[in-house]
N, C-alpha and C. Protein backbone atom coordinates (compact mmCIF):
# COMPACT_ATOMS: atom_id res chain seq x y z
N UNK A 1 -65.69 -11.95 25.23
CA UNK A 1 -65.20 -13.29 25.10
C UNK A 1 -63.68 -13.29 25.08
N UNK A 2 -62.81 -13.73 25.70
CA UNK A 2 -61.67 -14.26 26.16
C UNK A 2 -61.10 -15.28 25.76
N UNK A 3 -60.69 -15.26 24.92
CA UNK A 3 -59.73 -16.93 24.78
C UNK A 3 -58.67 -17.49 25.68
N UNK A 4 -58.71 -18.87 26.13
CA UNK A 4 -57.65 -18.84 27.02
C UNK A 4 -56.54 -19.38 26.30
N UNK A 5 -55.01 -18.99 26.85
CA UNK A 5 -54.05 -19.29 25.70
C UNK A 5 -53.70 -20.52 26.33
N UNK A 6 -53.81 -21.52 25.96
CA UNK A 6 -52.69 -22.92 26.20
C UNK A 6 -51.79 -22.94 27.25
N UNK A 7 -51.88 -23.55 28.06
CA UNK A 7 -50.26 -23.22 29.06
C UNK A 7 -49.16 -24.47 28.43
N UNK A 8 -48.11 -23.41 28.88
CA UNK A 8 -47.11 -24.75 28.36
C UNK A 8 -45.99 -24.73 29.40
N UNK A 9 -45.77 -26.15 29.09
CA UNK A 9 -44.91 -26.94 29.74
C UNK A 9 -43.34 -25.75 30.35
N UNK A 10 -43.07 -25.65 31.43
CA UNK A 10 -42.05 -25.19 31.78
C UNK A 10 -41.01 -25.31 31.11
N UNK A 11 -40.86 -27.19 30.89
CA UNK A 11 -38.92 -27.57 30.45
C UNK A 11 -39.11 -26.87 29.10
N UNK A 12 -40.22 -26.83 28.40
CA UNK A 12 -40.27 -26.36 26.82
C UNK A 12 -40.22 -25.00 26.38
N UNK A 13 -40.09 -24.39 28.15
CA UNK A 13 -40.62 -22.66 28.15
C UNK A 13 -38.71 -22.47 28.06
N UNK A 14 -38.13 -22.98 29.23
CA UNK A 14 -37.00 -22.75 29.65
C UNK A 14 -36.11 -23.31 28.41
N UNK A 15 -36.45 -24.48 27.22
CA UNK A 15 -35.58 -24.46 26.67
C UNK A 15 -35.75 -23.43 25.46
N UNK A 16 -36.73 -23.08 25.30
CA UNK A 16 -36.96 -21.82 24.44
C UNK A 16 -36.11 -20.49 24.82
N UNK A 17 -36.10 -20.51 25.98
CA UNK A 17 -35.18 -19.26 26.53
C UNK A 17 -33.62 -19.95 26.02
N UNK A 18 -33.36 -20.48 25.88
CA UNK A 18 -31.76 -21.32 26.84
C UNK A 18 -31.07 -21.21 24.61
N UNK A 19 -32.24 -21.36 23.74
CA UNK A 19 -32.34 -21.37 22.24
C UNK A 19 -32.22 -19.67 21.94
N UNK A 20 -33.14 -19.00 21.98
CA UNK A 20 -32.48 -17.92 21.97
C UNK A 20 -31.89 -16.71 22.33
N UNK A 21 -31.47 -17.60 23.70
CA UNK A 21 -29.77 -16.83 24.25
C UNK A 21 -28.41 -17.03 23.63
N UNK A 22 -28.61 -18.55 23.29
CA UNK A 22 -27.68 -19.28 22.53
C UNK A 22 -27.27 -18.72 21.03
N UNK A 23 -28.72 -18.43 20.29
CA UNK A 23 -28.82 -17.52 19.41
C UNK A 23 -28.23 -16.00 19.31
N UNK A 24 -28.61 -15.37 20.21
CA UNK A 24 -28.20 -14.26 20.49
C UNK A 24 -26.79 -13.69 20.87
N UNK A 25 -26.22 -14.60 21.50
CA UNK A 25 -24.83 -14.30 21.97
C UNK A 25 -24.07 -15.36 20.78
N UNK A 26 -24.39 -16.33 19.94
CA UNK A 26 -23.60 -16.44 18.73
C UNK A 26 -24.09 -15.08 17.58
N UNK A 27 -24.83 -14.23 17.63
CA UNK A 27 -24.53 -13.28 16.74
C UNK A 27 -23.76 -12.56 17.20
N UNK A 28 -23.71 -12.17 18.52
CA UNK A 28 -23.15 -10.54 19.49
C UNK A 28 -21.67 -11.35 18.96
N UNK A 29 -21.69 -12.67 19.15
CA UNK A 29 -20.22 -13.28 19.02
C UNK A 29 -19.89 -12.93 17.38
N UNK A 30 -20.41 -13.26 16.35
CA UNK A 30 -19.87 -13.08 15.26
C UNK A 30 -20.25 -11.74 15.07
N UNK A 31 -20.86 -10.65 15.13
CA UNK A 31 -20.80 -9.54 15.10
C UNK A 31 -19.22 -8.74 15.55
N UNK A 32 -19.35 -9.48 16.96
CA UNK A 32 -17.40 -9.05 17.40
C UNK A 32 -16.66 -9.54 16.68
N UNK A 33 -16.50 -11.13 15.68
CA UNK A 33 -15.49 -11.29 15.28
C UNK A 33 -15.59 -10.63 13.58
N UNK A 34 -16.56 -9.98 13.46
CA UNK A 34 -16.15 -9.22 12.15
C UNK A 34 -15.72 -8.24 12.32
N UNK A 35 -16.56 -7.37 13.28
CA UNK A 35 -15.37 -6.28 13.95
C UNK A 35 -13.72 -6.23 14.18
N UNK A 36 -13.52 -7.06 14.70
CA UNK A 36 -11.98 -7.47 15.22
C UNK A 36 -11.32 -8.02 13.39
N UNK A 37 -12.20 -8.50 13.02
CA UNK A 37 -11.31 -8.37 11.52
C UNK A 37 -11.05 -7.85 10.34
N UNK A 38 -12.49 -6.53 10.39
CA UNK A 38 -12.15 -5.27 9.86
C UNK A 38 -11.08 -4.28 10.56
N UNK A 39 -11.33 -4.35 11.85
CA UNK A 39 -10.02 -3.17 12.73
C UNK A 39 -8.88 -4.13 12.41
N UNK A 40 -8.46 -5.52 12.23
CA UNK A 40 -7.25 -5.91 12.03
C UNK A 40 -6.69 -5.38 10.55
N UNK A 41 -7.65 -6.01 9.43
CA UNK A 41 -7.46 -5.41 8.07
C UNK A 41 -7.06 -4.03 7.79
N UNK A 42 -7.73 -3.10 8.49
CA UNK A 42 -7.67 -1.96 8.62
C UNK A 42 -5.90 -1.45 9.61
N UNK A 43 -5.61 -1.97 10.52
CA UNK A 43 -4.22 -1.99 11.36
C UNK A 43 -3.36 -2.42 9.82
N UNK A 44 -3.35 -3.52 8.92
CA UNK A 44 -2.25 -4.14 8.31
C UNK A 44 -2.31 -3.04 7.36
N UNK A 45 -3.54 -2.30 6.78
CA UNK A 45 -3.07 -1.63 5.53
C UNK A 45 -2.40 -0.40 6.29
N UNK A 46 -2.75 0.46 7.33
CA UNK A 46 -2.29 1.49 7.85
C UNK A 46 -0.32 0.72 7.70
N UNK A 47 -0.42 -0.17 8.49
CA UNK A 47 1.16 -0.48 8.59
C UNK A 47 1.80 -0.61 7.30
N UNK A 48 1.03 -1.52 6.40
CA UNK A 48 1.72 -1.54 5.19
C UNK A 48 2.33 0.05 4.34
N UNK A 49 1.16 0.52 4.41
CA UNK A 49 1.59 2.01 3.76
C UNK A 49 2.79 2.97 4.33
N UNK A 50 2.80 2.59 5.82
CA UNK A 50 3.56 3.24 6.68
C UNK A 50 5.21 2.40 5.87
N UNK A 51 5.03 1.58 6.00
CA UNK A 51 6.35 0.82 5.54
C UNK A 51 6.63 1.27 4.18
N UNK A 52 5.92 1.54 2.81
CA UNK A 52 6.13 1.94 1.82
C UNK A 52 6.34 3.61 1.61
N UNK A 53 6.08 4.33 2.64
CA UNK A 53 6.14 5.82 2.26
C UNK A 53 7.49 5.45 2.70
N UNK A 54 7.97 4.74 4.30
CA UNK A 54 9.42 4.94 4.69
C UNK A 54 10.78 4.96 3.77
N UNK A 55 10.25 3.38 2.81
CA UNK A 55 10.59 2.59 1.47
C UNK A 55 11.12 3.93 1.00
N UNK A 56 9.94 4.34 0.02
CA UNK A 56 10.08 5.76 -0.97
C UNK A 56 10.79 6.60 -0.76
N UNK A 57 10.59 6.82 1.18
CA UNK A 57 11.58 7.94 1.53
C UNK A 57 13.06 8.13 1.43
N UNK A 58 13.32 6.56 1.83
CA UNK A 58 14.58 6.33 2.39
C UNK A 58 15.19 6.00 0.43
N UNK A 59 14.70 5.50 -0.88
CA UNK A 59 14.93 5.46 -1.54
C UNK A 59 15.09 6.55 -2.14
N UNK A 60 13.83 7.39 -2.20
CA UNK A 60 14.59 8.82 -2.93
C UNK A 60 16.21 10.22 -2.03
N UNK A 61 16.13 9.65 -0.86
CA UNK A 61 17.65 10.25 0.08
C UNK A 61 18.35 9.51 -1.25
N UNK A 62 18.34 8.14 -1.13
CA UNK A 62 19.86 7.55 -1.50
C UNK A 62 19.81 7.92 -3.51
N UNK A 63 18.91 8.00 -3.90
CA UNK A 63 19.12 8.16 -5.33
C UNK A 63 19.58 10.05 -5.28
N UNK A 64 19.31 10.55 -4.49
CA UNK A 64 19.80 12.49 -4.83
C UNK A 64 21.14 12.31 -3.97
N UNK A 65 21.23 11.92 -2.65
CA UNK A 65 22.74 11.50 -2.29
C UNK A 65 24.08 10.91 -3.28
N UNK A 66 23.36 10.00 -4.15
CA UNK A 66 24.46 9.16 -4.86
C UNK A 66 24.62 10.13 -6.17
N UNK A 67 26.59 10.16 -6.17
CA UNK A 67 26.60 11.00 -7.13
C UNK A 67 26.11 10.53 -9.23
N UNK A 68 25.77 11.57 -9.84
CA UNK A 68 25.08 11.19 -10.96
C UNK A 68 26.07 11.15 -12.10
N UNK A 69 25.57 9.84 -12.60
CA UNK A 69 26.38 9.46 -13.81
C UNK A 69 25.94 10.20 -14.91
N UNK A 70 27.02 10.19 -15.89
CA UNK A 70 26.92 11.21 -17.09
C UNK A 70 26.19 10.54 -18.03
N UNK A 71 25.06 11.18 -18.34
CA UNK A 71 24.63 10.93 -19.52
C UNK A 71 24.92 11.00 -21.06
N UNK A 72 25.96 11.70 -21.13
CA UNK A 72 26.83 11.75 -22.56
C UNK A 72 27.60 10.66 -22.47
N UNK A 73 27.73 10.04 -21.46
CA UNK A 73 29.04 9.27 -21.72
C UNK A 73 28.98 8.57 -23.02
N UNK A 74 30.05 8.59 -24.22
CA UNK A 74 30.43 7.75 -25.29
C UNK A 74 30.70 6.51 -24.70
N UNK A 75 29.89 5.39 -25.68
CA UNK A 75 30.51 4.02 -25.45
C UNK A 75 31.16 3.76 -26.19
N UNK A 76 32.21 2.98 -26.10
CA UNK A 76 33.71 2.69 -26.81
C UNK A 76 32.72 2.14 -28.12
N UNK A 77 34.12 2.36 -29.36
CA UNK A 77 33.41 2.57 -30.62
C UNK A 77 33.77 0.77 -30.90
N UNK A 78 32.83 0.12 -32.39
CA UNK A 78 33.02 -1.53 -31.95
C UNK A 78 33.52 -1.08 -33.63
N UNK A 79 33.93 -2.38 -33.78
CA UNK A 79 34.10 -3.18 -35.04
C UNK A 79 35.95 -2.94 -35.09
N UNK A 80 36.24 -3.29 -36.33
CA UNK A 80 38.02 -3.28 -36.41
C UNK A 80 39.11 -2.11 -35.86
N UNK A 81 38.39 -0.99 -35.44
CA UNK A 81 39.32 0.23 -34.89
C UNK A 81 38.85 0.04 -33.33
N UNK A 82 38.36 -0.98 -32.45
CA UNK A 82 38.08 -1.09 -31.44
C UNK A 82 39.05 -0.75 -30.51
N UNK A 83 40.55 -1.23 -30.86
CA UNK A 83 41.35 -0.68 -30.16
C UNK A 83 42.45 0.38 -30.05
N UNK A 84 41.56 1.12 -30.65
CA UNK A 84 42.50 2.56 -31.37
C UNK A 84 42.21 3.58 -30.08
N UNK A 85 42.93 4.15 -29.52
CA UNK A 85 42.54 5.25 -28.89
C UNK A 85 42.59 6.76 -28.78
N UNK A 86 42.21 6.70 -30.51
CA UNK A 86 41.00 8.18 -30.74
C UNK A 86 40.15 8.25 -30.35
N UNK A 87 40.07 9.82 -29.52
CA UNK A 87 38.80 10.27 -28.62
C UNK A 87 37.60 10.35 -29.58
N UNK A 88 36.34 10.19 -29.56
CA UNK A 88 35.59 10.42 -30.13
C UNK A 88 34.94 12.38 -29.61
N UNK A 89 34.67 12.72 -30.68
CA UNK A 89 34.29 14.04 -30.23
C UNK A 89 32.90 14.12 -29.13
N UNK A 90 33.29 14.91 -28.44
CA UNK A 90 31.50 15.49 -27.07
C UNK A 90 31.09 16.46 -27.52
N UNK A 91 29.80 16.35 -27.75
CA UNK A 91 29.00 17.68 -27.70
C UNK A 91 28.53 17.89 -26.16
N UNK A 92 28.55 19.46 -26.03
CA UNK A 92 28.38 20.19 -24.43
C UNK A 92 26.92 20.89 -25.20
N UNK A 93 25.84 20.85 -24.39
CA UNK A 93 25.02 21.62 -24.37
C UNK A 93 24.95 22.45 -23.49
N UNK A 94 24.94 23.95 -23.27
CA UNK A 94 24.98 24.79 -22.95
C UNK A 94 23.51 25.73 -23.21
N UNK A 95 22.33 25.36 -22.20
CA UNK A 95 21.26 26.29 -22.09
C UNK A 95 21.59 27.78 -22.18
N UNK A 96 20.95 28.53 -23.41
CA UNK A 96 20.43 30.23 -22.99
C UNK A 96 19.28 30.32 -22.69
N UNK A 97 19.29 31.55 -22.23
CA UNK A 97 18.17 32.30 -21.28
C UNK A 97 17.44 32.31 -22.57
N UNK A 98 16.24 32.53 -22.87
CA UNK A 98 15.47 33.03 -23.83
C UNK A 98 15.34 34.48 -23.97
N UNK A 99 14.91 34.51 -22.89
CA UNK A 99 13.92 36.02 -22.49
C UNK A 99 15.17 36.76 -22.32
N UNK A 100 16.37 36.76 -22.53
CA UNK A 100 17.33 37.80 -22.37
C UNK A 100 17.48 38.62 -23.50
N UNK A 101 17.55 39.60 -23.45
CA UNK A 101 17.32 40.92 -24.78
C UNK A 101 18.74 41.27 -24.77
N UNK A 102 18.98 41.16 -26.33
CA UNK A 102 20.47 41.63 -26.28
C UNK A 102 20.21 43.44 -27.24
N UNK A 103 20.51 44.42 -26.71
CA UNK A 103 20.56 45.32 -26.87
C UNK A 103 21.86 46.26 -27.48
């Protein structure tokens, strides 16, 4: 026993096709445009980083280039002898070796 299947109408066959082509090529379509906006996301962070190592680079040249200020420097002494000009005394630290054996 055989069932026969229904025939159907052509325009209803063809717009069934015409539905999911339409279907199909709006996914292939948003499938590409997530693509194209992960590889873009992906292009801006590569560039961004590229721009911040340059940053770092070009910042640490100019901080070992530029000559270094003293860290002892005395700041002028305040209150009523402000304008006296007695030196205030410097201490020099002067590293020794540890491990040197004096014999």
């Amino acid at each position: 026993m055989t069932t026969a299947m229904p025939l159907t109408n052509n325009s209803q066959l063809s717009v069934n096709v015409t539905t999911k082509s339409q279907e199909q090529s709006l996914y292939q379509s948003s499938g590409a445009i997530v693509a194209a906006i992960v590889v873009g996301v992906i292009i801006i962070f590569t560039v961004v980083l590229l721009i911040l190592k340059t940053y770092n680079r070009r910042m640490r040249v100019r901080r070992e280039l530029e000559p270094k200020a003293s860290k002892l420097a005395v700041p002028p002494p305040l209150g009523h002898n402000s304008h006296s000009l007695a030196q205030q005394p410097t201490v020099t630290f002067i590293p020794v070796d540890i491990h040197m054996h004096s014999r």
